[in-house]
Protein backbone atom coordinates (compact mmCIF):
# COMPACT_ATOMS: atom_id res chain seq x y z
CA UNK A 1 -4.65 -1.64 -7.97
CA UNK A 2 -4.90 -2.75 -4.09
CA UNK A 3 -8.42 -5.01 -2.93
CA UNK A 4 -9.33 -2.14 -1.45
CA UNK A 5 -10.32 -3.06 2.39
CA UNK A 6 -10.30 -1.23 5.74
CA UNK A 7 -7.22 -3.00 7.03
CA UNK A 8 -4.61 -1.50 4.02
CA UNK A 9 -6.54 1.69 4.03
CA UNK A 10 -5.57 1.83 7.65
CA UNK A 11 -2.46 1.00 7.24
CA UNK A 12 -1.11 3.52 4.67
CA UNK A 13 -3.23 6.18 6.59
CA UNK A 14 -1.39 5.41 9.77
CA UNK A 15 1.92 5.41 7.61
CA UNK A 16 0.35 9.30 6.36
CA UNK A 17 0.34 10.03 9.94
CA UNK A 18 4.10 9.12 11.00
CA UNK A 19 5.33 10.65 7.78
CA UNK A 20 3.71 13.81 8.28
CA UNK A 21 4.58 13.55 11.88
CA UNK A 22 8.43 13.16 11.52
CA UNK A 23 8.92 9.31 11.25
CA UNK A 24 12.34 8.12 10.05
CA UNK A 25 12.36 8.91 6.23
CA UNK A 26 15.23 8.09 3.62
CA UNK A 27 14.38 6.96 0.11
CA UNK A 28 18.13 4.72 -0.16
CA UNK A 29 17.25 2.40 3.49
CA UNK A 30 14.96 -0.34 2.54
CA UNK A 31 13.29 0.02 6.38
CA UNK A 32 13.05 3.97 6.34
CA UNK A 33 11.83 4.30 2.05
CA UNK A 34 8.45 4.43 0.67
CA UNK A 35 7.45 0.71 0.84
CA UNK A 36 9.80 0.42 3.92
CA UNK A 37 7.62 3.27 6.04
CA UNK A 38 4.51 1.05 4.56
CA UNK A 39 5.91 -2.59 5.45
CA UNK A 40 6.85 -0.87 9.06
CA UNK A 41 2.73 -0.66 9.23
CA UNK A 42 1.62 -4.03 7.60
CA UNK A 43 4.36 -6.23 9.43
CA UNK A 44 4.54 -4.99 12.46
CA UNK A 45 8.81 -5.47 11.45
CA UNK A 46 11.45 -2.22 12.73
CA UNK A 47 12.84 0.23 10.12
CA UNK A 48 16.17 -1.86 11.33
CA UNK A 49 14.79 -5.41 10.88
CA UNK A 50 13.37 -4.65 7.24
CA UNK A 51 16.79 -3.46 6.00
CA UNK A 52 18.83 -6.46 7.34
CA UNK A 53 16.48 -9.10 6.13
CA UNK A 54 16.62 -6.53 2.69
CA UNK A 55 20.36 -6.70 2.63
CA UNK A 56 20.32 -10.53 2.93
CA UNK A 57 19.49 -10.32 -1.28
CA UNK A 58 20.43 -8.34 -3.86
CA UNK A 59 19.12 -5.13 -5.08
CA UNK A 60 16.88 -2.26 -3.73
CA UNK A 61 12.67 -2.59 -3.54
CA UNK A 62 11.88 -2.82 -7.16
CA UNK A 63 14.90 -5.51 -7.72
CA UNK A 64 13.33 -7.50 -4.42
CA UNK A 65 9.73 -6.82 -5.80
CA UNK A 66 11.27 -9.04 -9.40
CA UNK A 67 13.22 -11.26 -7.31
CA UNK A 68 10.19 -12.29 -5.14
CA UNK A 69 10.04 -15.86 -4.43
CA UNK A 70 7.35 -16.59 -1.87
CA UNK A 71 8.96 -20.02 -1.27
CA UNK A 72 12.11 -18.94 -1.06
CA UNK A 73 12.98 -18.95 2.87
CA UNK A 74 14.08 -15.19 2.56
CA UNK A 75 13.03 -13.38 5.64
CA UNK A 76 12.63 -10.53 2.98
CA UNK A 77 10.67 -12.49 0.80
CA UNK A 78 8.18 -13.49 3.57
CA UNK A 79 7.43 -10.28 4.50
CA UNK A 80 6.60 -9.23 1.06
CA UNK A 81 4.07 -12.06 1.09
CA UNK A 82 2.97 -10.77 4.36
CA UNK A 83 1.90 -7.48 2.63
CA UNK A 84 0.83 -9.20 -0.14
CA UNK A 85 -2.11 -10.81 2.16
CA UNK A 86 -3.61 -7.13 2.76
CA UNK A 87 -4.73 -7.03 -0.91
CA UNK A 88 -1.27 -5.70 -2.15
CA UNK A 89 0.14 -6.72 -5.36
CA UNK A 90 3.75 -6.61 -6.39
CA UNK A 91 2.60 -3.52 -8.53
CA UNK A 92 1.26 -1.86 -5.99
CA UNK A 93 4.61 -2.10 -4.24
CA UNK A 94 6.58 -1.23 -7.20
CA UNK A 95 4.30 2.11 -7.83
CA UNK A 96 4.61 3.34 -4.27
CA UNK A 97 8.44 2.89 -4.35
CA UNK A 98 8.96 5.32 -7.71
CA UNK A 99 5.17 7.63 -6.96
CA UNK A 100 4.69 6.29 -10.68
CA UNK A 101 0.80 4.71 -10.32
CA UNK A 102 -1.60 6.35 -13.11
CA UNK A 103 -4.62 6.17 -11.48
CA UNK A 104 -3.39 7.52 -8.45
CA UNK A 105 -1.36 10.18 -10.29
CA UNK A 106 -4.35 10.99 -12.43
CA UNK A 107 -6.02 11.95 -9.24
CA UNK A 108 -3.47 14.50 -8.46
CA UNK A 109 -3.71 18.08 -10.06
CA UNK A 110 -1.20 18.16 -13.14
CA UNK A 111 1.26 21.49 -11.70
CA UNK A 112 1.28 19.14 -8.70
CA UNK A 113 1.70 15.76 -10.76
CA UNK A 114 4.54 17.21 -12.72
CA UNK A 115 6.97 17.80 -9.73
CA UNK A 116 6.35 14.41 -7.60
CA UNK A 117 9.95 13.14 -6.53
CA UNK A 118 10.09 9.90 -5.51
CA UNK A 119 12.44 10.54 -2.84
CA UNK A 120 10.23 13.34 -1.40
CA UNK A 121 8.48 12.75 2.07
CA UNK A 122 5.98 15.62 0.97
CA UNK A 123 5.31 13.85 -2.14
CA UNK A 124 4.70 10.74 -0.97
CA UNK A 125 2.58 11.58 1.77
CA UNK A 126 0.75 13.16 -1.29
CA UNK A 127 0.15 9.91 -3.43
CA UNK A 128 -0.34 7.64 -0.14
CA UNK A 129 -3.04 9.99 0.82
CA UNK A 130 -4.81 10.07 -2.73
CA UNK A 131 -4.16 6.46 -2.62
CA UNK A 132 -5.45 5.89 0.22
CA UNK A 133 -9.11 8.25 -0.77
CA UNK A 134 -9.44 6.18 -3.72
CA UNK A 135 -8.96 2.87 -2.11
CA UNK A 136 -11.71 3.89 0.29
CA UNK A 137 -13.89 5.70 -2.66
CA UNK A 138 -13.55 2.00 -3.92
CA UNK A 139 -14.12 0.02 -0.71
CA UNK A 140 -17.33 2.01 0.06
CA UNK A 141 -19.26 1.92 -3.50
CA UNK A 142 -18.16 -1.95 -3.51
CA UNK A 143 -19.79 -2.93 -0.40
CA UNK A 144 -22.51 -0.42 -1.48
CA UNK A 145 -23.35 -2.90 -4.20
CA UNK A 146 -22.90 -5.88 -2.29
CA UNK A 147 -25.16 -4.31 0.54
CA UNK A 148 -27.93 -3.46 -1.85
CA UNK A 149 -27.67 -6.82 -3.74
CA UNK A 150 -28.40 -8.38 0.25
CA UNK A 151 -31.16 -6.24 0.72
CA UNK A 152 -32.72 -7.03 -3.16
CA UNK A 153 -31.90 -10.82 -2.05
CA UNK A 154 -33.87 -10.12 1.08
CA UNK A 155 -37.06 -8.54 -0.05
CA UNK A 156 -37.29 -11.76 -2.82
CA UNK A 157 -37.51 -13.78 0.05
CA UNK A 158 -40.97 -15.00 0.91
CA UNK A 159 -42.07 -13.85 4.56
CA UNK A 160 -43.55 -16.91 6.86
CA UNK A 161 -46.14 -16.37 8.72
């Protein structure tokens, strides 16, 4: 799953938001899709400019997500790397795009679970918002543990006087 940190938690929260508040959706545009609603938050790039540099390769997300060169030169393939950099991997990506991640499935009740469509706005607000809770569960008890282990550091240290 995602690094979990306050910058993609932000992110697909504020992509929550416009999908619950009647942004563009359509599961068959690469700009206006799951990961397409997402990339409009990470890259700052239009519903518009995300399908034409999409339509410059072959295939829809999960055929760009296998294709991915980050060397390539593809404007499509940059802004995949782009997303990449907020603790994304090409997993992550893949899941959102079919609703198919376990862990955030798990975390759904099962008469819910059963009847996710992947081309469902309701049902992807759905897993982006569990996703987004357990990204956050994450972020806070890992800097929980990194907080505590400064303190422990700290109170080893021998005071001067």
């Amino acid at each position: 799953m995602a690094k979990a940190n306050p910058k993609l938690i932000d992110a697909i929260e504020r992509t929550v938001a416009k999908l619950s508040n009647g942004a563009a959706y359509q599961w068959g545009h690469m700009g206006a899709c799951n990961c397409g609603n997402l990339a409009q938050e990470l890259t700052q790039f239009t519903k518009s400019e995300i399908h034409q540099y999409a339509m410059q390769k072959h295939g829809d997300w999960n055929e760009q997500l296998l294709d991915y060169c980050p060397t390539s030169g593809y404007p499509i393939d940059l802004m995949i790397s782009k997303m990449l950099d907020f603790g994304l991997t090409l997993d992550d990506l893949a899941h959102l795009e079919r609703l198919s991640d376990l862990s955030i499935l798990s975390q759904i009740p099962k008469e819910r679970r059963d009847k996710i469509n992947k081309n469902s706005r309701e049902d992807v607000v759905l897993y982006m918002e569990t996703w987004a809770k357990i990204l956050r569960e994450n972020w806070i008890n890992e800097n929980e543990i990194s907080l505590e282990l400064a303190l422990e550091k700290k109170l080893k240290l021998p005071v001067l006087v």
